[in-house]
Protein backbone atom coordinates (compact mmCIF):
# COMPACT_ATOMS: atom_id res chain seq x y z
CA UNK A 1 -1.70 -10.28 -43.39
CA UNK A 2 -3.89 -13.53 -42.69
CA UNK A 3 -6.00 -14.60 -46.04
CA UNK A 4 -9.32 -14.91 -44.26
CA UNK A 5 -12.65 -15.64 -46.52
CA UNK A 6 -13.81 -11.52 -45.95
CA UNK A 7 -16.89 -10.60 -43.92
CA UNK A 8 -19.17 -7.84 -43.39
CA UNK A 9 -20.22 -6.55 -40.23
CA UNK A 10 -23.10 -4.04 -38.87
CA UNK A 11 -23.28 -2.62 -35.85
CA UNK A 12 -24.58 0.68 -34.42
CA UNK A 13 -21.99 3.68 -34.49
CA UNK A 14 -24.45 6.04 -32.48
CA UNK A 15 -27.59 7.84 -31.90
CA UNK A 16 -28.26 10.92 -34.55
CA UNK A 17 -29.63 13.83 -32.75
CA UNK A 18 -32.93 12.91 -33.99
CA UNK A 19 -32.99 10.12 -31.77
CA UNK A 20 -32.36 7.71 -34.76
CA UNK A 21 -29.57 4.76 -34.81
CA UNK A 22 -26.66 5.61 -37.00
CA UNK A 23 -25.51 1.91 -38.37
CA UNK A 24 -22.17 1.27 -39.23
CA UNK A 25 -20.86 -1.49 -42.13
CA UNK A 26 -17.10 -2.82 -41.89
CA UNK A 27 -16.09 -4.59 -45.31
CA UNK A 28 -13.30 -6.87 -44.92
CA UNK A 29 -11.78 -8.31 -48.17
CA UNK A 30 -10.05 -12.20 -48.36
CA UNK A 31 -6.65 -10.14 -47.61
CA UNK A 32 -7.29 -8.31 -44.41
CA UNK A 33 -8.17 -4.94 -46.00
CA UNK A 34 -10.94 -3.38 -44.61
CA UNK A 35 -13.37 -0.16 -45.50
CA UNK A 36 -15.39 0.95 -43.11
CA UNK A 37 -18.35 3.50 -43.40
CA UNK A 38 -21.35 4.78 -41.85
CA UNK A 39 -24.92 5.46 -42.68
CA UNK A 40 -24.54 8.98 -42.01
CA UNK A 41 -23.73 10.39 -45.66
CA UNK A 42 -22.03 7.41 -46.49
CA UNK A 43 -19.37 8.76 -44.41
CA UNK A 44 -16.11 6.56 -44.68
CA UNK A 45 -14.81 6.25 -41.47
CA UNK A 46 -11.29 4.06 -42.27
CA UNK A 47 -9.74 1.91 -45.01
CA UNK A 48 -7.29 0.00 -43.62
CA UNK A 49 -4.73 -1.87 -45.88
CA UNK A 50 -1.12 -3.15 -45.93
CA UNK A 51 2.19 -1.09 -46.52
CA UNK A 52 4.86 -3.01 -48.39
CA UNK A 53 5.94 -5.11 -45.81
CA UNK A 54 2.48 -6.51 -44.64
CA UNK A 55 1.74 -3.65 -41.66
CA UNK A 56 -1.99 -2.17 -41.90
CA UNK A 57 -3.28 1.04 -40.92
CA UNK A 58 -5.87 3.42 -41.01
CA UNK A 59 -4.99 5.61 -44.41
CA UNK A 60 -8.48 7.57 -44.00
CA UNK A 61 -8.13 10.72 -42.27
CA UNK A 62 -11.11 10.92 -39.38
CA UNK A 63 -12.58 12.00 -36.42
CA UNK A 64 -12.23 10.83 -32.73
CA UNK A 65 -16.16 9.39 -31.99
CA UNK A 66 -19.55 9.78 -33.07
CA UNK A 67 -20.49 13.20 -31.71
CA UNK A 68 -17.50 14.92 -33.86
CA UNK A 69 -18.82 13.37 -36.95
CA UNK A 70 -22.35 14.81 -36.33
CA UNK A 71 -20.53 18.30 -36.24
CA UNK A 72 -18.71 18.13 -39.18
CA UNK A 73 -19.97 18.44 -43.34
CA UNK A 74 -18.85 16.51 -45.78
CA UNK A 75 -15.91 15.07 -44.60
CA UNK A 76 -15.01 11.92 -45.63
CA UNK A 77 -18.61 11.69 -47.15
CA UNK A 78 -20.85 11.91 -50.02
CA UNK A 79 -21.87 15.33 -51.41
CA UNK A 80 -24.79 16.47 -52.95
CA UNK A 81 -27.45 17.44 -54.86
CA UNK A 82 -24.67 19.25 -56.56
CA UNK A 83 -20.80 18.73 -55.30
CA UNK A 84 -18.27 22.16 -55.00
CA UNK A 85 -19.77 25.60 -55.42
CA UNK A 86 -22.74 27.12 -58.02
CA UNK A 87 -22.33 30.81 -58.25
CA UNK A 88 -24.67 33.31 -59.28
CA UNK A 89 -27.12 32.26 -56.08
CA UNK A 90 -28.37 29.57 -57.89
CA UNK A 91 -29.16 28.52 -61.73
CA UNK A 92 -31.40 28.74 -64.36
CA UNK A 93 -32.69 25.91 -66.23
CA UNK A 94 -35.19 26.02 -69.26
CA UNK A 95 -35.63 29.72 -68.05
CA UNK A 96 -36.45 28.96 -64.48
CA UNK A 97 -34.32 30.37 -62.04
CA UNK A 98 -33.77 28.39 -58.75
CA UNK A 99 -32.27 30.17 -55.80
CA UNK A 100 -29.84 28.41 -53.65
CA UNK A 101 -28.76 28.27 -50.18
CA UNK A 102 -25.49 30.87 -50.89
CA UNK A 103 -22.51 32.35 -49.28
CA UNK A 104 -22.79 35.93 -49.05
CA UNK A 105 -20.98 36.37 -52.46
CA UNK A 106 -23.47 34.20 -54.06
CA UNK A 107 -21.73 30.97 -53.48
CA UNK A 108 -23.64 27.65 -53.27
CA UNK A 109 -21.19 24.70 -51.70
CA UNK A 110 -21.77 21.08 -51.76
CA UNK A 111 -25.22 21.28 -52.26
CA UNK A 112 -25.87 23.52 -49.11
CA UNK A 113 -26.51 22.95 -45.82
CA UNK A 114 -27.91 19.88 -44.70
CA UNK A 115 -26.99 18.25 -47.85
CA UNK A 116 -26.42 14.57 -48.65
CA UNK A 117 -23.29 14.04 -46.59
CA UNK A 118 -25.24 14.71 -43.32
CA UNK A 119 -28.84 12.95 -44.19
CA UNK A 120 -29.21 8.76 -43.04
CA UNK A 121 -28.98 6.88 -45.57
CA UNK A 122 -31.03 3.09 -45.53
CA UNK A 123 -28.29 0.33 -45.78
CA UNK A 124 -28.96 -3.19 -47.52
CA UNK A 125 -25.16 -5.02 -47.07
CA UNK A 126 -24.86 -7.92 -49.46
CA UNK A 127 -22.04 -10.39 -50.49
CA UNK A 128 -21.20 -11.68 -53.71
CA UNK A 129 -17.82 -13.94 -54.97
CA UNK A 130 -14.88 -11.91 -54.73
CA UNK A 131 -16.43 -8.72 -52.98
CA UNK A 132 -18.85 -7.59 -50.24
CA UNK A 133 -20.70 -4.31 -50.12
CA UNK A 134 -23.78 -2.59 -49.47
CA UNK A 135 -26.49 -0.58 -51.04
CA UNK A 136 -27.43 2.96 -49.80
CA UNK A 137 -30.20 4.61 -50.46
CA UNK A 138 -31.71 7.94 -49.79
CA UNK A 139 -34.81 10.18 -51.54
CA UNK A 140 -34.10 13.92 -52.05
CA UNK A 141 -37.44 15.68 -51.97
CA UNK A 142 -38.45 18.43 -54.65
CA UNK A 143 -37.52 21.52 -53.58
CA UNK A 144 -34.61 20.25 -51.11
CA UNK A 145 -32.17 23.22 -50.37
CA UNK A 146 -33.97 24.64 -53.30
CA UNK A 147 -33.33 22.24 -56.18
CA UNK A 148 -36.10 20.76 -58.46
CA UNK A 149 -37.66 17.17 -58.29
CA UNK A 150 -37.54 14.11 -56.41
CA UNK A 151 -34.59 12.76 -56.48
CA UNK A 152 -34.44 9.10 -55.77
CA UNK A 153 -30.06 8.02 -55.37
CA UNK A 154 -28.59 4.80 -54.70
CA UNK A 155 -24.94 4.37 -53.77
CA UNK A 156 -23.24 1.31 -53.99
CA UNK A 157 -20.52 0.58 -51.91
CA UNK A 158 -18.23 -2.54 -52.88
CA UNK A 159 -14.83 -3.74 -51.64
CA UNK A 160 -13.49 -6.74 -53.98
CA UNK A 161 -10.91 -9.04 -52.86
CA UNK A 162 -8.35 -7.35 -55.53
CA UNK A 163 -8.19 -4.42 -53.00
CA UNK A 164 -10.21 -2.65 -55.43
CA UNK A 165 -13.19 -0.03 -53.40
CA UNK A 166 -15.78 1.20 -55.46
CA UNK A 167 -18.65 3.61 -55.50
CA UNK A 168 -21.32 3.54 -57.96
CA UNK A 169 -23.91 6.31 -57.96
CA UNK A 170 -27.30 6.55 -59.51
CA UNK A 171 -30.26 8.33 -59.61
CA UNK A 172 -33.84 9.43 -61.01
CA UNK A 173 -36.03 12.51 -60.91
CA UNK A 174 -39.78 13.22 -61.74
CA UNK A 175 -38.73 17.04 -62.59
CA UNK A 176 -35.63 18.47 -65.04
CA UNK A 177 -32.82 19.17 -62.27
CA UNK A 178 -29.28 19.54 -61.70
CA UNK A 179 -26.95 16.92 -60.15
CA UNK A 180 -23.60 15.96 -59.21
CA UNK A 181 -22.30 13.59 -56.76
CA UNK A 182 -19.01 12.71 -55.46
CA UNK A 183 -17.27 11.55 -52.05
CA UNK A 184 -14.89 14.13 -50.46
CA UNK A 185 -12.77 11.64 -48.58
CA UNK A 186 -9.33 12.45 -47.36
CA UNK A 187 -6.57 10.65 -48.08
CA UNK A 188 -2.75 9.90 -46.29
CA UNK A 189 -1.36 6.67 -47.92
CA UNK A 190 1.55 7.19 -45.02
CA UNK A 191 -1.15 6.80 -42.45
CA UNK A 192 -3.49 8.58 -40.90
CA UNK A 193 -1.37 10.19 -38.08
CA UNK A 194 1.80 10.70 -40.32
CA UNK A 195 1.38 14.18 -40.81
CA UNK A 196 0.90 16.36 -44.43
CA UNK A 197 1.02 14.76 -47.52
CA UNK A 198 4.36 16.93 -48.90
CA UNK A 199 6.38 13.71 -49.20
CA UNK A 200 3.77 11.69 -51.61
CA UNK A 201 3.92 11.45 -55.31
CA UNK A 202 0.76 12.34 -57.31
CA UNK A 203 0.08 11.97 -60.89
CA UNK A 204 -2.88 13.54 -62.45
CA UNK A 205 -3.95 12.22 -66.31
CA UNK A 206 -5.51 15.29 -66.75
CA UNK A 207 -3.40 17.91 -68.57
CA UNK A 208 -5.92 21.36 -68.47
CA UNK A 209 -8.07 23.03 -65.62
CA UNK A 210 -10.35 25.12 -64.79
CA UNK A 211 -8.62 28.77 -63.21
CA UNK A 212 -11.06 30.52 -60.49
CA UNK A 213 -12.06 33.48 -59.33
CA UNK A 214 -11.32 35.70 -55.87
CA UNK A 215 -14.77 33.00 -54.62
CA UNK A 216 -13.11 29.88 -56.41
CA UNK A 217 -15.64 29.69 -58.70
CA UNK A 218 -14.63 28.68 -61.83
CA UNK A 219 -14.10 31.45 -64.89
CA UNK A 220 -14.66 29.41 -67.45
CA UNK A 221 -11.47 29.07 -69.07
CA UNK A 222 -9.88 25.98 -69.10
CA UNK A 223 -6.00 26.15 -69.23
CA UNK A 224 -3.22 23.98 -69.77
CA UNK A 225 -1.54 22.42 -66.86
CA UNK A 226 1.57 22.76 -68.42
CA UNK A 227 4.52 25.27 -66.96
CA UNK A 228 2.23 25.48 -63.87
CA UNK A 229 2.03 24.20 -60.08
CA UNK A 230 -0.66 22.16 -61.34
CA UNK A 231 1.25 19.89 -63.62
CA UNK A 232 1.36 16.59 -62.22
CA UNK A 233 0.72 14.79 -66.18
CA UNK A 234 4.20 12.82 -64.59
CA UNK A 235 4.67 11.98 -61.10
CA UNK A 236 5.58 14.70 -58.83
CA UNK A 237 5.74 15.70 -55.15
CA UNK A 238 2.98 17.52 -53.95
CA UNK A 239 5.03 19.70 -51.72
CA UNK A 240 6.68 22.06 -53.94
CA UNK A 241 3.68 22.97 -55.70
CA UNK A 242 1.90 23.84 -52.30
CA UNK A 243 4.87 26.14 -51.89
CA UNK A 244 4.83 28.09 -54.93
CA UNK A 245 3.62 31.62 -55.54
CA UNK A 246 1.15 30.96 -58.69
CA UNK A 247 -2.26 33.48 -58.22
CA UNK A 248 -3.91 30.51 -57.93
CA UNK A 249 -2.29 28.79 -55.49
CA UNK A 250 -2.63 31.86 -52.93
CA UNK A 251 -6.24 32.50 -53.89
CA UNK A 252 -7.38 28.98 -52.36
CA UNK A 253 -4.06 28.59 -50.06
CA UNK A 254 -3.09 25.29 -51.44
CA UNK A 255 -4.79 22.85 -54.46
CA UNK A 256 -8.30 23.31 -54.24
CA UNK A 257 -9.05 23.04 -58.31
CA UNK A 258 -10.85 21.16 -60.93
CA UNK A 259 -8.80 18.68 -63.13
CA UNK A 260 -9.99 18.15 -66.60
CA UNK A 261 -9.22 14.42 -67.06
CA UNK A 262 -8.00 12.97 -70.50
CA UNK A 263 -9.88 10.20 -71.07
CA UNK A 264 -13.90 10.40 -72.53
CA UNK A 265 -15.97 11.17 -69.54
CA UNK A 266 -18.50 7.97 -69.61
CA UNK A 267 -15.23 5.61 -69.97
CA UNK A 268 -13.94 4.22 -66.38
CA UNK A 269 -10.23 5.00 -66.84
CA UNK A 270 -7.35 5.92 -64.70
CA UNK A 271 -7.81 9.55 -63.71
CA UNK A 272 -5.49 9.95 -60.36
CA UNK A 273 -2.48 8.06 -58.97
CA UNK A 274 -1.22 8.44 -55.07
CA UNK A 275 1.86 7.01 -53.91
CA UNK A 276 3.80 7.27 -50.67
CA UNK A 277 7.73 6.58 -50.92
CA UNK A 278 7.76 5.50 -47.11
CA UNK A 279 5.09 2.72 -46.89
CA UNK A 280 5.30 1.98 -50.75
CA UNK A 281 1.08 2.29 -50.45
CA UNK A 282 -0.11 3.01 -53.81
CA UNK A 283 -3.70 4.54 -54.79
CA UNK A 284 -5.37 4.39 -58.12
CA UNK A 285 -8.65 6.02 -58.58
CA UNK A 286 -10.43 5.28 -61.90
CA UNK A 287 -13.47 7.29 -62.97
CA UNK A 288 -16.17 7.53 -65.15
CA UNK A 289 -16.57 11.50 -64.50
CA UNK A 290 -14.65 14.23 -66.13
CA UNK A 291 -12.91 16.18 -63.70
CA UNK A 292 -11.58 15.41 -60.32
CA UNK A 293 -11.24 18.68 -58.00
CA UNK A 294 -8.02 18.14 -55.44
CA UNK A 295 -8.07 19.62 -51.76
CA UNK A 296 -4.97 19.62 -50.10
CA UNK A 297 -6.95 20.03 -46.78
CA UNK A 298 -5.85 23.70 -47.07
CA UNK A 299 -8.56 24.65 -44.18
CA UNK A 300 -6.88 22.43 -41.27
CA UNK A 301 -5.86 24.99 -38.61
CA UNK A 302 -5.61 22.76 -35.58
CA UNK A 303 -8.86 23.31 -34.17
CA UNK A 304 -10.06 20.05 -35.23
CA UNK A 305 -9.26 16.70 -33.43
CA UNK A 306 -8.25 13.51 -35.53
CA UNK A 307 -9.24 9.77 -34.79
CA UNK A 308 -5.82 9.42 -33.86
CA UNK A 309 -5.53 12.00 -30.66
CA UNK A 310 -3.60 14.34 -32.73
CA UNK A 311 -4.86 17.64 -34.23
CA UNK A 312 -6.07 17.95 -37.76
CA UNK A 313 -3.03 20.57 -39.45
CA UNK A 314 -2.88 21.51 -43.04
CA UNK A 315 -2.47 19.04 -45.89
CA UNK A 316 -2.20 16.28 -43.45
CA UNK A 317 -4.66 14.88 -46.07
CA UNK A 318 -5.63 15.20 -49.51
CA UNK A 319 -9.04 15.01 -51.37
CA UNK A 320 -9.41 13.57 -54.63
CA UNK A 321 -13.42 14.13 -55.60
CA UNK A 322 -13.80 12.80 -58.89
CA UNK A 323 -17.08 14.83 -60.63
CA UNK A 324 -18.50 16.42 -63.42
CA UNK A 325 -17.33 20.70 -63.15
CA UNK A 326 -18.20 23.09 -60.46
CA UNK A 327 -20.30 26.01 -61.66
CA UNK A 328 -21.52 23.80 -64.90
CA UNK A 329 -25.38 24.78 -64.36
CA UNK A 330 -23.67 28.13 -65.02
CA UNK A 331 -21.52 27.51 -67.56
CA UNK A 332 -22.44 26.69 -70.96
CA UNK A 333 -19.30 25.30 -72.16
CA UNK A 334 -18.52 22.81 -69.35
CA UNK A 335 -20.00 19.12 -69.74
CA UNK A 336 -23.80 19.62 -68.84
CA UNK A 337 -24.84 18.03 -65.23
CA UNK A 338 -28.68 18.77 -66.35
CA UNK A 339 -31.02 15.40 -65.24
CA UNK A 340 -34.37 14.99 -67.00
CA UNK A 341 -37.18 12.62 -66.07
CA UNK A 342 -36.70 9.37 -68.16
CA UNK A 343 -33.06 9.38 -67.40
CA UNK A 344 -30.95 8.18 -65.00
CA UNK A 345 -27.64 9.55 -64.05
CA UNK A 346 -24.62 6.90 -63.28
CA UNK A 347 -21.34 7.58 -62.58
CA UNK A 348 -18.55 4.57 -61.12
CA UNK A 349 -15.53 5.60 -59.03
CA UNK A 350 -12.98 3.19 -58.26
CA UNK A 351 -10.41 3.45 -55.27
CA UNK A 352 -7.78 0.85 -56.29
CA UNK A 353 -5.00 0.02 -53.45
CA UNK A 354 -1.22 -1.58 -54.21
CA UNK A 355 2.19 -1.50 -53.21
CA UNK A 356 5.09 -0.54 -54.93
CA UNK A 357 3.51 -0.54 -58.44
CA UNK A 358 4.65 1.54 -61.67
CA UNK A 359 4.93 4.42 -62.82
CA UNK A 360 6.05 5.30 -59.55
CA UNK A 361 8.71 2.35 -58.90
CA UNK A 362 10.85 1.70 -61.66
C-alpha cells in the first residue's frame, strides 16, 4: 500500500428522515488503512486494511446505502444508555424503580428503542501527529427510554498511524443513573463478502462467563470456561464450538455470551484476539471494561442485504462488544455500572490491526 501522510474527509452520507444531514468522516492512516463512520450512532460503516500481501478490503460487515442503515439498530454502532439486555422490566436504584422499554418477558435490549445507535451525533474531526479522529457528542435527556438524568457522552474516535482504532467513551449526569456503552460492530478479518467466520481463530483472555437463562439474561453465576464450547483461553476455531450441542449454545443458537476478562477492569489490556488463516489479518482488541459479550451474528437469515450485493447469512460476522455485564443493575454481584453526579464514567477500547502476528503464527 502507498505511505501517504493520512487525511480525514467529511462529506454527507444522506438525509435522516427528519430532514437532517447525516455527515460521514473517512480516517485514513499514513499506511492506507482507512475507518470510516457516520454520524448516525457512530455507526462504522468500513475499516479497510491490508492482508499479508498488501491487498485491502472492507473487513466491516455493512449495509448496501443510506436508507438500509436508517432501518437497522445497532449494527455496526454504538449502544446505549445501557448495552445487552436488563431484565426484570427495568431496575431499582437507591429504592427507585425505573421501568424500561421491555420485551414481553421483561427484557430491556440495548438501551431500547431509539437508543444511542440510531440518535445524530455532532462531529468535531481533528488531527494530531500520528493519528486523526473525531469527537462525537450527543446529550441523553432525563427520563430517555425511561432512565434517570441528563446524560451528557462524548465518543472519541481515533485511527493512529500504527493501525491502531480506538474508541474512548465518557460521560456525566446531574441524577444517580445506570450506564453502559459499547460498539456492536461486526467483524470478518477474511473480508466482508467471504462468508461465516468458521475458518478464523479466536482467543479470548477471559477464562469464566456468565451462563443465561431461556431470555439470555444472565443467572448470575459465573462459570469456568474450561471443558466448554466457550473455551477459547488458547486459540481455537470458532466453528466447532458453533456446532456443538452445549444448553447454551442452543438457547442463543450460536455465541451470544458475556466473557469475564482476566485482567483488572480499569487496566487497558488485551481482552480478544481475531485471526484469519487465509489473509493472515490479525485483530487485537484491548479494553478497559470487564467483559466482552461475543455474537456470532446468530440472527442472519438472509433477509438482509450486505454492502457487498450478497445476503447477510449466519456468522458471516462476529461481534466482539467489550462492556461492563448485562443485567448488572440487577445483579448485585456483577461489577456495578451505577453513575452518580460528580463522576464521570470512562471506558477506552482499542481495535488493533496486524498481519501474521503471534500467538497465532508460530
Amino acid at each position: 500500500m502507498p505511505v501517504t501522510a493520512g487525511s480525514i474527509e467529511t462529506s454527507v452520507f444522506g438525509t435522516a428522515e427528519t430532514g437532517e444531514a447525516v455527515a460521514q468522516v473517512a480516517l485514513t492512516n499514513a499506511s492506507g488503512m482507512t475507518v470510516r463512520f457516520s454520524a448516525r450512532g457512530g455507526t462504522i460503516l468500513a475499516i479497510i486494511v491490508p492482508d499479508r500481501d498488501g491487498r485491502a478490503a472492507n473487513v466491516m460487515l455493512g449495509m448496501p446505502d443510506f436508507a438500509a442503515w436508517e432501518k437497522t439498530g445497532s449494527f455496526n454502532s454504538v449502544v446505549g444508555r445501557y448495552a445487552n439486555r436488563i431484565a426484570g422490566g427495568g431496575f431499582s436504584l437507591d429504592g427507585q424503580f425505573h421501568a424500561l422499554p421491555s420485551n414481553a418477558a421483561g427484557v430491556s435490549l440495548h438501551g431500547g428503542p431509539g437508543g444511542f445507535a440510531t440518535r445524530l451525533w455532532a462531529i468535531a474531526p481533528f488531527s494530531e501527529p500520528g493519528s486523526r479522529g473525531a469527537v462525537l457528542r450527543l446529550t441523553s435527556p432525563d427520563g430517555d427510554n425511561g432512565y434517570p438524568g441528563t446524560l451528557a457522552v462524548t465518543m472519541t474516535y481515533t485511527l493512529t498511524d500504527a493501525g491502531v482504532f480506538r474508541i474512548d467513551y465518557e460521560a456525566t449526569t446531574d441524577k444517580p443513573t445506570v450506564i453502559n456503552l459499547t460498539n456492536h460492530s461486526y467483524f470478518n478479518l477474511a473480508g466482508a463478502a467471504s462468508g461465516p467466520v468458521y475458518g478464523h481463530h479466536l482467543q479470548v483472555l477471559g477464562s469464566r462467563y456468565t451462563p443465561t437463562d431461556a431470555n439470555q439474561v444472565p443467572t448470575g453465576e459465573i462459570a469456568p470456561v474450561a471443558g466448554t464450547p466457550f473455551d477459547f483461553t488458547a486459540p481455537a476455531l470458532i466453528g466447532p464450538a458453533l456446532y456443538s450441542v452445549h444448553p447454551q449454545l442452543l438457547v442463543a443458537r450460536g455465541i451470544d455470551h458475556n466473557f469475564v476478562l482476566d485482567a483488572a477492569a480499569g487496566t487497558l489490556a488485551p481482552a480478544v484476539r481475531l485471526f484469519d488463516p487465509a489473509s493472515g489479518r490479525q485483530l487485537e482488541v484491548r479494553t478497559t471494561e470487564p467483559g466482552v459479550q461475543i455474537y456470532t451474528g446468530n440472527y442472519f437469515d438472509g433477509s438482509q442485504p450486505g454492502a457487498d450485493g450478497r445476503m447477510l447469512r449466519q456468522s458471516d460476522g462476529i461481534a466482539l462488544e467489550t462492556q461492563h455485564f448485562p443485567d448488572s443493575p440487577n445483579q448485585p454481584g456483577f461489577p456495578s455500572t451505577v453513575l452518580r453526579p460528580g463522576e464521570t464514567y470512562r471506558s477506552t477500547t482499542e481495535f488493533a490491526f496486524s498481519t501474521d502476528v503471534t500467538p497465532f503464527v508460530p
